[in-house]
C-alpha atoms as a PDB file:
ATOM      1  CA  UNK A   1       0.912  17.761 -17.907  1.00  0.00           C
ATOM      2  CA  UNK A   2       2.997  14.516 -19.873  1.00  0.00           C
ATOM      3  CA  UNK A   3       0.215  11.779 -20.243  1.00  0.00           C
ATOM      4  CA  UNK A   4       1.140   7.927 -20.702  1.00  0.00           C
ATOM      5  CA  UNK A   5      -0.419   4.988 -21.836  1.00  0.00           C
ATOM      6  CA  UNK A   6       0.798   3.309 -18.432  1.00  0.00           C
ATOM      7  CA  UNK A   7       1.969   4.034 -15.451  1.00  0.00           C
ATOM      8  CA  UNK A   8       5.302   2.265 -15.370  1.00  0.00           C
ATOM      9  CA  UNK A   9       7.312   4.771 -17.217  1.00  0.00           C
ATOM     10  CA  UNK A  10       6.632   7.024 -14.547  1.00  0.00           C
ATOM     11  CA  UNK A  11       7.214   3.938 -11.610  1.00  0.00           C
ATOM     12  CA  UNK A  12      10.448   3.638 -13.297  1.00  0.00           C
ATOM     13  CA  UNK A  13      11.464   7.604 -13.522  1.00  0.00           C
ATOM     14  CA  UNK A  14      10.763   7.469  -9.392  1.00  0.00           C
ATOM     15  CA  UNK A  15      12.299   4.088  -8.365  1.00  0.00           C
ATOM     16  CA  UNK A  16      14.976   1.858  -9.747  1.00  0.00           C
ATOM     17  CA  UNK A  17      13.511  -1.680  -9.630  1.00  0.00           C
ATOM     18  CA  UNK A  18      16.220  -3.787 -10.816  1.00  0.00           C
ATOM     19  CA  UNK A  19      17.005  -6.171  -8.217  1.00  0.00           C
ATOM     20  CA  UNK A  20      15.219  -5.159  -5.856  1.00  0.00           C
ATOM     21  CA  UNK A  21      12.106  -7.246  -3.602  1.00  0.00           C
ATOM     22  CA  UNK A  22       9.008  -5.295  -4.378  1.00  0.00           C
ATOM     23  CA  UNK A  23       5.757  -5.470  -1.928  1.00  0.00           C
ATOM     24  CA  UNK A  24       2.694  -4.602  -4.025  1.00  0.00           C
ATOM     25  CA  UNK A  25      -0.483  -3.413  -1.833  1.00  0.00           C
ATOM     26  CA  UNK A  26      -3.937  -3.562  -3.081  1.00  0.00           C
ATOM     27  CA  UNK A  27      -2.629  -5.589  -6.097  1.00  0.00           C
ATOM     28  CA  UNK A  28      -6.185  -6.375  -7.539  1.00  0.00           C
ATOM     29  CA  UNK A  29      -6.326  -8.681 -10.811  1.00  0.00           C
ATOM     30  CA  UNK A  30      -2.972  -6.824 -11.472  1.00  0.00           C
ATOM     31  CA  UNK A  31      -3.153  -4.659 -13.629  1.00  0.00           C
ATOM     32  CA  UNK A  32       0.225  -2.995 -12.590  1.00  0.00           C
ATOM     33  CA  UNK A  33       1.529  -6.241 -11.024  1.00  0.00           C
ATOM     34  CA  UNK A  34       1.852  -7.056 -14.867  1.00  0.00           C
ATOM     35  CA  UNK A  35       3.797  -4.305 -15.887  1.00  0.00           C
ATOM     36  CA  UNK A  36       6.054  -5.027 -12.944  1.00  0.00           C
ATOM     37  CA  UNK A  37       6.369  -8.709 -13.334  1.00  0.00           C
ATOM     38  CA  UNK A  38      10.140  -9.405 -14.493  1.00  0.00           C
ATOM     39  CA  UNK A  39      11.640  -6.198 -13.393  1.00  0.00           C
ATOM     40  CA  UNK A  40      12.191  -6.636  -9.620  1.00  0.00           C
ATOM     41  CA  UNK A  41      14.259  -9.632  -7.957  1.00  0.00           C
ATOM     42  CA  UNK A  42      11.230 -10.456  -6.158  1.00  0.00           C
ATOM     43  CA  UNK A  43       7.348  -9.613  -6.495  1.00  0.00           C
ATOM     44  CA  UNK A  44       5.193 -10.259  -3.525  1.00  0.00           C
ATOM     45  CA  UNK A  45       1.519  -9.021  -4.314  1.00  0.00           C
ATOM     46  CA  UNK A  46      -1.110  -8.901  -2.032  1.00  0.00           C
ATOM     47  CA  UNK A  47      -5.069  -8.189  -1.987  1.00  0.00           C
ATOM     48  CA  UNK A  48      -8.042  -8.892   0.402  1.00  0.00           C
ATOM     49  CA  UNK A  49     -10.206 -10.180  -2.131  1.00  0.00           C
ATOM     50  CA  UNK A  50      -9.380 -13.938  -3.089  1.00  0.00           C
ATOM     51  CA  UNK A  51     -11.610 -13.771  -6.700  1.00  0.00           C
ATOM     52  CA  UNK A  52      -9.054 -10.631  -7.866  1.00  0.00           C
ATOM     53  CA  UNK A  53      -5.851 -12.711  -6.613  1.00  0.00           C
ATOM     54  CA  UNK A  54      -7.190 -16.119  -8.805  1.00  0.00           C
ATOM     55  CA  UNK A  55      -7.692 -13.504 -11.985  1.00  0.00           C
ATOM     56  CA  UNK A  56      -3.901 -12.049 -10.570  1.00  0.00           C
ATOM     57  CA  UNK A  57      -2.623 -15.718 -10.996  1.00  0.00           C
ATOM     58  CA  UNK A  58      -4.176 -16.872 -14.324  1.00  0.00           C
ATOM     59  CA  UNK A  59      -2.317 -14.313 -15.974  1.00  0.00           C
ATOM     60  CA  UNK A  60       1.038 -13.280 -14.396  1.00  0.00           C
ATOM     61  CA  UNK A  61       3.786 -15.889 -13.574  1.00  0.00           C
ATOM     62  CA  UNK A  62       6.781 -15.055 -11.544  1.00  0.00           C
ATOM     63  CA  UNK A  63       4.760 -13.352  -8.688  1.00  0.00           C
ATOM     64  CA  UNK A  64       3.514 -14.439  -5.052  1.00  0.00           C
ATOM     65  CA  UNK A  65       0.577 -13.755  -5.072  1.00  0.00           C
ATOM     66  CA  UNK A  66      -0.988 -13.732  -1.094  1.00  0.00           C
ATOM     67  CA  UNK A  67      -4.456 -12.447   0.034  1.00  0.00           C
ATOM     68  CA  UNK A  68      -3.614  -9.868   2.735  1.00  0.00           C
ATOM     69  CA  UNK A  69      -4.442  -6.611   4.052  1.00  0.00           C
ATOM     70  CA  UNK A  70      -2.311  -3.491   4.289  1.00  0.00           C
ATOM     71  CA  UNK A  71      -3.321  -2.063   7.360  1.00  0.00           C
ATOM     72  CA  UNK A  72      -1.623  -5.642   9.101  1.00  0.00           C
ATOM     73  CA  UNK A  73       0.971  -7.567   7.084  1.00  0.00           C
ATOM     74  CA  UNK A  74       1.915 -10.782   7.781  1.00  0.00           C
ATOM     75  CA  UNK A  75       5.693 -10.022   6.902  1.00  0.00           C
ATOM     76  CA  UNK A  76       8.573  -9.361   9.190  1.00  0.00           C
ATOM     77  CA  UNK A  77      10.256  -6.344   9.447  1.00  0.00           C
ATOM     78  CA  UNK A  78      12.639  -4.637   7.244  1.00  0.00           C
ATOM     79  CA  UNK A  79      11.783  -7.493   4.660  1.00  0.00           C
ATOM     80  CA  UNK A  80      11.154  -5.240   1.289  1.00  0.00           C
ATOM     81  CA  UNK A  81      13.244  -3.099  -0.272  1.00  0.00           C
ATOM     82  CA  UNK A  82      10.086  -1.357  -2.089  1.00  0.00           C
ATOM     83  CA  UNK A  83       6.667  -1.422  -0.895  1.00  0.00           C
ATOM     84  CA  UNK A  84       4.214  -0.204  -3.290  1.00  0.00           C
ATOM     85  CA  UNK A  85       0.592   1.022  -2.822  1.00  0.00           C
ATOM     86  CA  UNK A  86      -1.078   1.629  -6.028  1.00  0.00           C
ATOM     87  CA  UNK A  87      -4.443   3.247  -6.265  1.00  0.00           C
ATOM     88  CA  UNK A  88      -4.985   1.280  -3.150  1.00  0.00           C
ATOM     89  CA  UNK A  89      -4.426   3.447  -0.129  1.00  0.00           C
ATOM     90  CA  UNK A  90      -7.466   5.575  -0.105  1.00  0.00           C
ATOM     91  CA  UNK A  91      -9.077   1.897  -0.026  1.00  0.00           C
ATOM     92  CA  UNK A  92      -7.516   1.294   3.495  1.00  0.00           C
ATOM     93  CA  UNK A  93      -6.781   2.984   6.646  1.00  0.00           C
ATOM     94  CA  UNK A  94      -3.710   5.739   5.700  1.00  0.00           C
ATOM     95  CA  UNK A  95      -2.396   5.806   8.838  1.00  0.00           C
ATOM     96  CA  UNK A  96      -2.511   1.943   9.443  1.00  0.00           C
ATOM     97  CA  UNK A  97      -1.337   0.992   6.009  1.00  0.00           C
ATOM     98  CA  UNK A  98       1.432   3.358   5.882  1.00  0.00           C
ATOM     99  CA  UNK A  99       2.872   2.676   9.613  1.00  0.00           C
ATOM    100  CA  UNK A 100       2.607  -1.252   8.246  1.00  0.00           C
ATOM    101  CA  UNK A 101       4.531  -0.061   4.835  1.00  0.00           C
ATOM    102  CA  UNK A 102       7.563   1.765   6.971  1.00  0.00           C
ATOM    103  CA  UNK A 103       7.568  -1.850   9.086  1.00  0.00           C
ATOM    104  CA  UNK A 104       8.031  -4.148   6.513  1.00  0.00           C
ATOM    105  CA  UNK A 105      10.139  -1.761   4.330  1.00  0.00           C
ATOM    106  CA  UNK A 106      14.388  -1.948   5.083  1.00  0.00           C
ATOM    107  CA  UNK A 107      15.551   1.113   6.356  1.00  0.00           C
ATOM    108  CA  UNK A 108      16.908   2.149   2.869  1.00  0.00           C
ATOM    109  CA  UNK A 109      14.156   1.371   1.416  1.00  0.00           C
ATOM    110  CA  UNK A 110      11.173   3.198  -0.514  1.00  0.00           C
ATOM    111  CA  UNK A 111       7.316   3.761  -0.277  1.00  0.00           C
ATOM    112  CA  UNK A 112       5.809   4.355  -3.382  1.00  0.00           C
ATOM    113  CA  UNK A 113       2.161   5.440  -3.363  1.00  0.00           C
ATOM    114  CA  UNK A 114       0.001   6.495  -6.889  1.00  0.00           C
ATOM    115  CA  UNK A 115      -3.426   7.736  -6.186  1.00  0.00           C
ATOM    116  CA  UNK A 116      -5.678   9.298  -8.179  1.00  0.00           C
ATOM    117  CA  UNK A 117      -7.024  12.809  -8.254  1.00  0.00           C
ATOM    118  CA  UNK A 118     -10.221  13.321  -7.280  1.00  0.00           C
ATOM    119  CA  UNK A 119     -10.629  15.785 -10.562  1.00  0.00           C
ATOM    120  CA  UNK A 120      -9.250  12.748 -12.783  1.00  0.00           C
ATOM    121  CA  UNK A 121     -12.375  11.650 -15.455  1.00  0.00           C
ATOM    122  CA  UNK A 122     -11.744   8.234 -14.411  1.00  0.00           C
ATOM    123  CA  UNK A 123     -12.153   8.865 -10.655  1.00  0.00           C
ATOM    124  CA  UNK A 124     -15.163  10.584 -11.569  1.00  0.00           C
ATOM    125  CA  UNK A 125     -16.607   8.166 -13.204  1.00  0.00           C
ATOM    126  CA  UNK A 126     -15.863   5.478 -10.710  1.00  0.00           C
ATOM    127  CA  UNK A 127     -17.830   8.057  -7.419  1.00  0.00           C
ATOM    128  CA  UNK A 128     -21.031   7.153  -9.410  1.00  0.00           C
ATOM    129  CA  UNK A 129     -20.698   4.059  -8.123  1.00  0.00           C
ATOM    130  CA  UNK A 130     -18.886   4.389  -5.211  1.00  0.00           C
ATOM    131  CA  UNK A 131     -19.871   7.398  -3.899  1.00  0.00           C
ATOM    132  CA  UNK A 132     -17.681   7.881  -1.343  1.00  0.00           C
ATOM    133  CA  UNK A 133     -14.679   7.737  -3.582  1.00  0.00           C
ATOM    134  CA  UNK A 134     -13.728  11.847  -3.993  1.00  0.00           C
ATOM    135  CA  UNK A 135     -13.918  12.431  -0.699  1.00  0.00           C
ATOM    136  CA  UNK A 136     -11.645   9.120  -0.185  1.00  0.00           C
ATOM    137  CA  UNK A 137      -8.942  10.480  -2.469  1.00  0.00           C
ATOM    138  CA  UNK A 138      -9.212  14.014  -0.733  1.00  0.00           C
ATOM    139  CA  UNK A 139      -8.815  12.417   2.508  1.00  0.00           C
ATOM    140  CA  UNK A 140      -5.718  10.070   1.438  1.00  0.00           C
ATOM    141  CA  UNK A 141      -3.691  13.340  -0.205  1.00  0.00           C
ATOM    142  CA  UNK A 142      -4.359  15.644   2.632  1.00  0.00           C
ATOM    143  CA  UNK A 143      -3.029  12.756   5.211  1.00  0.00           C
ATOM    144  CA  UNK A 144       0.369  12.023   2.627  1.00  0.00           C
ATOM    145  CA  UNK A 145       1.091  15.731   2.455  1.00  0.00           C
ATOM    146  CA  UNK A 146       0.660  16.616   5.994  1.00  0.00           C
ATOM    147  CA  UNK A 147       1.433  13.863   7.786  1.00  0.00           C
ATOM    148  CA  UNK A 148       4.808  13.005   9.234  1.00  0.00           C
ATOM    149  CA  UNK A 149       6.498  12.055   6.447  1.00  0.00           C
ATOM    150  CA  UNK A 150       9.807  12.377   4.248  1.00  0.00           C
ATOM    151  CA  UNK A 151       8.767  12.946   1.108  1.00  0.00           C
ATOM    152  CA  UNK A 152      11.871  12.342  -1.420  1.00  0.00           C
ATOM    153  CA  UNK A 153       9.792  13.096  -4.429  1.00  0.00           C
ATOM    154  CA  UNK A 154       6.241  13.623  -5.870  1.00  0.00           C
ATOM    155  CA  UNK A 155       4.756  14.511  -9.248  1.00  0.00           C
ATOM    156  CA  UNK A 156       1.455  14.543 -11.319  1.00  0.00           C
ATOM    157  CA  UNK A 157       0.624  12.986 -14.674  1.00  0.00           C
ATOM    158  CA  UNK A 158      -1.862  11.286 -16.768  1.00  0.00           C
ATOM    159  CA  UNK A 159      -3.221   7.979 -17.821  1.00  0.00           C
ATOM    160  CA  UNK A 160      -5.096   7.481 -20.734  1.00  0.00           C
ATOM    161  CA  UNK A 161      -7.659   4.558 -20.718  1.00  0.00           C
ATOM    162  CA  UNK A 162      -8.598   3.738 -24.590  1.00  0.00           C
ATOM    163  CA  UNK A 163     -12.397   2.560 -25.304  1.00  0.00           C
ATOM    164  CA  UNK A 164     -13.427   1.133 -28.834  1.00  0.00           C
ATOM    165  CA  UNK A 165     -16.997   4.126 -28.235  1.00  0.00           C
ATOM    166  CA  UNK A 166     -19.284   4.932 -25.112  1.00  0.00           C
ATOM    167  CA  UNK A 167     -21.054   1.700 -25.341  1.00  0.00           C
ATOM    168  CA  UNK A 168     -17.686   0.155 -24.478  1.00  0.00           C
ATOM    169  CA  UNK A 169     -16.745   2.252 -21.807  1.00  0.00           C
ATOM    170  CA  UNK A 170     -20.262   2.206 -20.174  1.00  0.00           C
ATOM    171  CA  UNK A 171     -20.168  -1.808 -20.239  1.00  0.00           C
ATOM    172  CA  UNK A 172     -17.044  -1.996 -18.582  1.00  0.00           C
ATOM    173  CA  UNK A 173     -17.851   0.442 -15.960  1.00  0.00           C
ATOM    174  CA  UNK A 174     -21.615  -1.853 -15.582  1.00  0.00           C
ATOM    175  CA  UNK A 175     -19.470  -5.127 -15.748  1.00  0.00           C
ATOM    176  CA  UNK A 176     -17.168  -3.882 -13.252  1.00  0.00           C
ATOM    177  CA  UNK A 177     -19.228  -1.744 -10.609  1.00  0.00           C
ATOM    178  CA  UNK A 178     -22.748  -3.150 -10.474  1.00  0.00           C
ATOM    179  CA  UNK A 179     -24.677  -6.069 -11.318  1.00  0.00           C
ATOM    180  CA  UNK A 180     -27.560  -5.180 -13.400  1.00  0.00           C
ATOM    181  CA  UNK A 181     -27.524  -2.012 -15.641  1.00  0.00           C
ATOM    182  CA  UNK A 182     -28.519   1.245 -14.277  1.00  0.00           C
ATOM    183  CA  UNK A 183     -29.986   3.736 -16.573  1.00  0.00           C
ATOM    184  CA  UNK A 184     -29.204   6.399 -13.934  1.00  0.00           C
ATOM    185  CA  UNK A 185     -25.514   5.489 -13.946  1.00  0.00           C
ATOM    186  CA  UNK A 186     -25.567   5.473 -17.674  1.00  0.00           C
ATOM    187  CA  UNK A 187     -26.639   9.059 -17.481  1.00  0.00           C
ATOM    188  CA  UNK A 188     -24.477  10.175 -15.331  1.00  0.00           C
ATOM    189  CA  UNK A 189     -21.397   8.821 -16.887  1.00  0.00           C
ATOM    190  CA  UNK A 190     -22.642  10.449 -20.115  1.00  0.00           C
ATOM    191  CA  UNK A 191     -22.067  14.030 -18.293  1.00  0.00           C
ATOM    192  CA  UNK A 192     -18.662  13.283 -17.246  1.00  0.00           C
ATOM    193  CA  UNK A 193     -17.872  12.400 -20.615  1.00  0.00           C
ATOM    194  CA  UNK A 194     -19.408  15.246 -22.231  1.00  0.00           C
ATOM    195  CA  UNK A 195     -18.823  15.853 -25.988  1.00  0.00           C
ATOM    196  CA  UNK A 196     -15.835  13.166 -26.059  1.00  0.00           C
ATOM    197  CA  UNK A 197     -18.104  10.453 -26.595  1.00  0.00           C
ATOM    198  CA  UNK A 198     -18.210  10.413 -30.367  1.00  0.00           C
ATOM    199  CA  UNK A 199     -14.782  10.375 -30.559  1.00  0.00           C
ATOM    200  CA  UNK A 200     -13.360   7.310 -31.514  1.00  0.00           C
ATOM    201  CA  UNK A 201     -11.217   5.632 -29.398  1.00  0.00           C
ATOM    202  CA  UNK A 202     -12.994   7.488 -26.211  1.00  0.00           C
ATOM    203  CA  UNK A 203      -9.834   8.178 -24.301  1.00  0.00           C
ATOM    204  CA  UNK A 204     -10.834   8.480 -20.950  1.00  0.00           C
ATOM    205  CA  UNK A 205      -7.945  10.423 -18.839  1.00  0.00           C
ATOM    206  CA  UNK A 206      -7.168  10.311 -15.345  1.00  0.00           C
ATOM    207  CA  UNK A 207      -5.285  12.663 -13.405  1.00  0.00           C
ATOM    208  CA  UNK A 208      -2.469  10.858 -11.040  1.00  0.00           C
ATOM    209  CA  UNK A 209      -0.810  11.916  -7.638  1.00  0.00           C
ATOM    210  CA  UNK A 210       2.505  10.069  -7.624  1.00  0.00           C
ATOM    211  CA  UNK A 211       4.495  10.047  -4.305  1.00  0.00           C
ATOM    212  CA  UNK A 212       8.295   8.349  -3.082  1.00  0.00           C
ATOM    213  CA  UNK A 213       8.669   8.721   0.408  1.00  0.00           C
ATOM    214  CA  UNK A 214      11.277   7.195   3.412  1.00  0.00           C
ATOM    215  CA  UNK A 215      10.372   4.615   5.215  1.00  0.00           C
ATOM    216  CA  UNK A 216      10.097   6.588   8.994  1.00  0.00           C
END
């Protein structure tokens, strides 16, 4: 299985976004929003959570940034040529989000979703704080590949997140999932990592579903 640094070489491979008006769902602080900025006509991003958006808009220009929820968008219909959920769909309601992504998408146009695997290190790391996060991403795959839709194309690759050593990785995990350290957590992120965590950079890999499907 290819790995990448990022995921946009593999975005690009699945969609063309030259332009094109691209709907990002679940944006976050934007850590793909980024990558995307400058590549599409038009960037809309949204995200429920107002503190991500301000972190969104300190650091990527050229975007609209809106708070919003996928499972009701405030567009009209057939507004986007793209609309894009990444790693944000097994955060929402599939069947919700995904009627609300055909909606606002023209009838050409294409649904990208990227979700992690529930085997992925990353992910794994992430369910000891959010414990409900496996059976999330279980849920969210067995909904996309039985549910009624026309999938045009779908793949599975790798990410690889560089830390500087396990200290690193552990703080940013801390900084990012709780708010006072957890010697329990620190433990338990030390099994997932196993004997990786001398080496130096600690790549930490995940594992990535990557779907294109038709707006229905």
């Amino acid at each position: 299985m290819k790995s990448y640094n990022s995921d946009l070489p593999k975005i690009e491979e699945f969609i063309d976004l030259n332009g094109k008006t691209l709907l990002e769902i679940g944006c976050g602080d934007g850590r793909l929003t980024a990558l995307l900025a400058g590549k599409a006509k038009a960037i809309t991003a949204i995200d429920p959570d107002d503190g991500s958006l301000e972190t969104a808009r300190r650091k990527i220009n050229g975007v609209n940034f809106l708070i919003g929820s996928g499972e009701k968008l405030d567009f009209a219909a057939a507004t986007f040529d793209i609309v894009l959920f990444g790693y944000s769909l097994h955060h929402q309601d599939c069947a919700k989000a995904l009627a609300e992504a055909g909606r606002v998408a023209r009838p050409n146009g294409q649904i990208l979703i990227i979700e992690p695997r529930p085997e992925g290190e990353y992910s794994r790391l992430v369910s000891v704080f959010e414990r409900d996060e496996i059976a999330l991403l279980q849920k969210t795959f067995d909904y996309i590949t039985s549910g009624p839709f026309n999938i045009i194309g779908q793949d599975t690759y790798l990410v690889d997140y560089p830390f500087a050593d396990e200290t690193a990785l552990y703080t940013y995990f801390m900084k990012h999932f709780m708010a006072e350290p957890d010697d329990g957590a620190v433990e338990k992120m030390q099994e997932i990592v196993g004997d990786k965590k001398t080496n130096r950079p600690l790549i930490i890999q995940d594992s990535v579903n990557i779907f294109l499907i038709a707006p229905s």
